[in-house]
C-alpha atoms as a PDB file:
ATOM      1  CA  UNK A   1     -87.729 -74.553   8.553  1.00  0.00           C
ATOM      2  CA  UNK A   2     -83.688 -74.247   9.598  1.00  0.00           C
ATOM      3  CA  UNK A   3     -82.560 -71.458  10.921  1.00  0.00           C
ATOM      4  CA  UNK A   4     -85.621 -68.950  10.978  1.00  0.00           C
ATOM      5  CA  UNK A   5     -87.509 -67.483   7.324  1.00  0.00           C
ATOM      6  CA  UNK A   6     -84.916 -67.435   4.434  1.00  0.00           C
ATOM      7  CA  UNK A   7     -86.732 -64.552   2.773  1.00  0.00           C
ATOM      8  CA  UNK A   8     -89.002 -61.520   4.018  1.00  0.00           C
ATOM      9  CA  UNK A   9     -90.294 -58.951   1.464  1.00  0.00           C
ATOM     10  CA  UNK A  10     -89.787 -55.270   3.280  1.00  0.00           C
ATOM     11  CA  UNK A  11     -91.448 -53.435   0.083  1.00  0.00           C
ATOM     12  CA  UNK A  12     -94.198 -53.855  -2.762  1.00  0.00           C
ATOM     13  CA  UNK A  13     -80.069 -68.606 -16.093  1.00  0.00           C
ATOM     14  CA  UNK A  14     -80.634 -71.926 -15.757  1.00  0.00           C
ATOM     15  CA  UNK A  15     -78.982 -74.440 -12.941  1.00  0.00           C
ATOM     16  CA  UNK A  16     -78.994 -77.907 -15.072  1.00  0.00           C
ATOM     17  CA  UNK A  17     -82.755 -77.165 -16.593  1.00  0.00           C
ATOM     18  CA  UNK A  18     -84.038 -76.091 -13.037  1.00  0.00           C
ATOM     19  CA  UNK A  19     -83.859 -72.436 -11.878  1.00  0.00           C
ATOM     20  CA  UNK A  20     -83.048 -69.435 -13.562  1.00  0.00           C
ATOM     21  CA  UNK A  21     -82.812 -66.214 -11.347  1.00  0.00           C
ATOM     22  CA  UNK A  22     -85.156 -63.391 -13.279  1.00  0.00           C
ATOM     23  CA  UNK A  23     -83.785 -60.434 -15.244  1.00  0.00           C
ATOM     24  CA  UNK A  24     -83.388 -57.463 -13.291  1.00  0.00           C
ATOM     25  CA  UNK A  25     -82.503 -59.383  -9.806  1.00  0.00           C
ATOM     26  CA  UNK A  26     -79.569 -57.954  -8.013  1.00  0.00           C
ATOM     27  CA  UNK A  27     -78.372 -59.214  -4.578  1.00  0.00           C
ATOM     28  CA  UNK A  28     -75.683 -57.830  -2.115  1.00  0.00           C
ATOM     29  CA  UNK A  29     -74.103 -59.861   0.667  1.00  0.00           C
ATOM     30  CA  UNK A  30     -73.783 -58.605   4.127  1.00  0.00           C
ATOM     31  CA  UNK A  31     -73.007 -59.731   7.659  1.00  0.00           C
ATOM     32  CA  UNK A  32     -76.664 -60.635   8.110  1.00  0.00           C
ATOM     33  CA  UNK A  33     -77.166 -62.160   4.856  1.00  0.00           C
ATOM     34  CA  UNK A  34     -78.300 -60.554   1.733  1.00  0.00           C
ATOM     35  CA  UNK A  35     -80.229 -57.483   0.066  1.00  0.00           C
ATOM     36  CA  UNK A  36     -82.269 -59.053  -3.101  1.00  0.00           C
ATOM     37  CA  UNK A  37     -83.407 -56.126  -5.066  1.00  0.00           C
ATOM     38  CA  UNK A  38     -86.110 -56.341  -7.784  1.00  0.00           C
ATOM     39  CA  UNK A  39     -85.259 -53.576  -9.863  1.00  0.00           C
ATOM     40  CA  UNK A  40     -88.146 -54.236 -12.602  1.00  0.00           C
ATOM     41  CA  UNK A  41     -90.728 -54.028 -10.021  1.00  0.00           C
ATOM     42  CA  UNK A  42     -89.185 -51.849  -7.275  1.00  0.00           C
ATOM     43  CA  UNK A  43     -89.141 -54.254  -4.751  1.00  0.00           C
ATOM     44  CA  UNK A  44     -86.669 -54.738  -1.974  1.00  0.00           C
ATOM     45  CA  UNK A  45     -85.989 -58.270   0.027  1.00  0.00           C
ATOM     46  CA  UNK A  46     -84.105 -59.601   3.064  1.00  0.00           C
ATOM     47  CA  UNK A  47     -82.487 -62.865   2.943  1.00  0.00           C
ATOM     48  CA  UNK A  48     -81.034 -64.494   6.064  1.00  0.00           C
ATOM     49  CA  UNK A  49     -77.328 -66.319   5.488  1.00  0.00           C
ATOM     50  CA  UNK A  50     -78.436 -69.559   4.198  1.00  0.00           C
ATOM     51  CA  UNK A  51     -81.012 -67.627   1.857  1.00  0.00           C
ATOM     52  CA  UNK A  52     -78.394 -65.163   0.448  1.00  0.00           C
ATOM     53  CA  UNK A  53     -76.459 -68.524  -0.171  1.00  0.00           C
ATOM     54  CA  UNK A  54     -78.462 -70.466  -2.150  1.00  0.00           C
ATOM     55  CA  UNK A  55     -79.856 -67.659  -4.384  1.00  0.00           C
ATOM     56  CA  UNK A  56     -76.194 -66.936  -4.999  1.00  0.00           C
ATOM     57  CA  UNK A  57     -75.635 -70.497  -5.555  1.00  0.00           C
ATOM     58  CA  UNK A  58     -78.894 -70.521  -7.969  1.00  0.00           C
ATOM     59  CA  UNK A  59     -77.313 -67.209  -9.791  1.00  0.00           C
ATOM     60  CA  UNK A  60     -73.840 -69.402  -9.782  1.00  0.00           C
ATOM     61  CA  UNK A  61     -76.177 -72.358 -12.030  1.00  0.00           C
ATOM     62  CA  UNK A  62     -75.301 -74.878  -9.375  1.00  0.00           C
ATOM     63  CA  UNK A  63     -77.834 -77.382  -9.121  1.00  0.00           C
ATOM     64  CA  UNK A  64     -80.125 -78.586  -6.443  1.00  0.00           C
ATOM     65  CA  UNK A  65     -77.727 -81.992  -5.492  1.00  0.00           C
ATOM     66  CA  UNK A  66     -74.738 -79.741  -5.341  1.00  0.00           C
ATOM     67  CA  UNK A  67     -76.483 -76.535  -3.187  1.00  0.00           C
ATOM     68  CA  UNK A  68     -78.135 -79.191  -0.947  1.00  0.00           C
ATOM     69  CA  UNK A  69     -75.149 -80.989  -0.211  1.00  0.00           C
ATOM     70  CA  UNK A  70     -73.324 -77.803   0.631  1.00  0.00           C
ATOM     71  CA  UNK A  71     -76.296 -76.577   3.397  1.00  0.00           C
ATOM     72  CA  UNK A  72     -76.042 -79.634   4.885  1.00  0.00           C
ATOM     73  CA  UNK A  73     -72.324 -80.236   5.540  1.00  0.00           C
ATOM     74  CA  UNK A  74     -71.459 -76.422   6.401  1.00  0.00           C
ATOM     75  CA  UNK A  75     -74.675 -76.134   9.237  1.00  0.00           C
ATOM     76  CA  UNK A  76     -74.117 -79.628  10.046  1.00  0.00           C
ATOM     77  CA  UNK A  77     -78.460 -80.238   9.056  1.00  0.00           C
ATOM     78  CA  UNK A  78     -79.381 -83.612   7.475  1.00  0.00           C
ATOM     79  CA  UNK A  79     -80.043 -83.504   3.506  1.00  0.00           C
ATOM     80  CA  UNK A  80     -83.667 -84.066   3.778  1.00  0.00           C
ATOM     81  CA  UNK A  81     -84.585 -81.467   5.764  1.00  0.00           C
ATOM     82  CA  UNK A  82     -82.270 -78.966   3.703  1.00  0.00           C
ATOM     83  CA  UNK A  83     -83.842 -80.459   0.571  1.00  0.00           C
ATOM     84  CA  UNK A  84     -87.659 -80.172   2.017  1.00  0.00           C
ATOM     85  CA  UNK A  85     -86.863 -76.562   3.280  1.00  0.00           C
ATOM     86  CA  UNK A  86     -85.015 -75.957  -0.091  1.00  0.00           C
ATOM     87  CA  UNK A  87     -87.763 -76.367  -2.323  1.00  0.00           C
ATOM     88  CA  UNK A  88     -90.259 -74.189   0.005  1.00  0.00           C
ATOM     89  CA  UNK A  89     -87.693 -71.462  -0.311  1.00  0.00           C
ATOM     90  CA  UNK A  90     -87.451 -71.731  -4.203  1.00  0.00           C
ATOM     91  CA  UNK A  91     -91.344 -71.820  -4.340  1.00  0.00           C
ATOM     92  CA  UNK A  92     -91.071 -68.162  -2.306  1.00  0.00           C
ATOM     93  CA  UNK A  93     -88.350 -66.846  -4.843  1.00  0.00           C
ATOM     94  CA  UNK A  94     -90.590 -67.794  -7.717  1.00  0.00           C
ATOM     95  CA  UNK A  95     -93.799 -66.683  -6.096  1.00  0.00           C
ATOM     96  CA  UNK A  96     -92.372 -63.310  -5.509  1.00  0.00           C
ATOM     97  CA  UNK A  97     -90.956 -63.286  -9.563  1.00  0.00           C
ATOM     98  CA  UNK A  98     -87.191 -63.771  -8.722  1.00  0.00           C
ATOM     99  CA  UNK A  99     -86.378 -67.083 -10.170  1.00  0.00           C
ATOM    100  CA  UNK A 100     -88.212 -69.046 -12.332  1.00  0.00           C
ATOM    101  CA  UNK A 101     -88.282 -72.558 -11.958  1.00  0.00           C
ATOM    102  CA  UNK A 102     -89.264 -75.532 -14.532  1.00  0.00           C
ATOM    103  CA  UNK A 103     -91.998 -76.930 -13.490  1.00  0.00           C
ATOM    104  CA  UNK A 104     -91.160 -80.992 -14.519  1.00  0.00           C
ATOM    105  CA  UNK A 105     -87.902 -80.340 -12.611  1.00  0.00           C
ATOM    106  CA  UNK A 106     -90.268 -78.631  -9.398  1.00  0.00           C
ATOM    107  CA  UNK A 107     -92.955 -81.624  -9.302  1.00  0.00           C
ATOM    108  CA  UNK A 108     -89.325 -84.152  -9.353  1.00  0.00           C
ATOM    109  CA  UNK A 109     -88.231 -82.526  -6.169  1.00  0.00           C
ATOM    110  CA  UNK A 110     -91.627 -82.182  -4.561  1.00  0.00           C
ATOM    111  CA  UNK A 111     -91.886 -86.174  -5.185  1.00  0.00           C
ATOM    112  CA  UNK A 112     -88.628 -87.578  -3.397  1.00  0.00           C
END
């Protein structure tokens, strides 16, 4: 995976028909990143640059093509591995209940 773990728990609207960041789900940017908090769970996470800019870009409804595209021309990292690491990363956000993603859109990715 680029550029280290996009997301790393410290405490226990829909992009084109594909992701939908969960009610409650409140990030802050900082020099290192981003602060996710969970605030209908109580749950705190750390997300590196790159992972503070996609969720933003997910929160923004920007779609995979057009979040991929930007990854890949701004750290200079070929589309298929952005897209590959993408996907993982959107699997962890829905795992830990802070997107949701639709699941014919998921197993279209997952496929290419």
């Amino acid at each position: 995976m680029f550029h280290g773990k996009f997301l790393r728990m410290l405490h226990t609207e829909n992009t084109n028909g594909a992701f939908e960041v969960s009610s409650g789900v409140r990030i802050t940017r900082n020099n290192d990143g981003g602060v996710v908090l969970d605030i209908s769970r109580g749950k705190v996470f750390c997300l590196n640059g790159i992972g503070a800019l996609i969720f933003e870009r997910v929160r923004e409804r920007q779609n995979e093509t057009q979040i991929v595209k930007e990854i890949s021309k701004q750290f200079d990292i070929s589309a298929e591995t952005v897209r590959s690491d993408f996907v993982e990363f959107l699997n962890s956000l829905e795992q830990q209940g802070l997107v949701t993603i639709a699941r014919d859109h998921l197993h279209d990715l997952q496929t290419r």
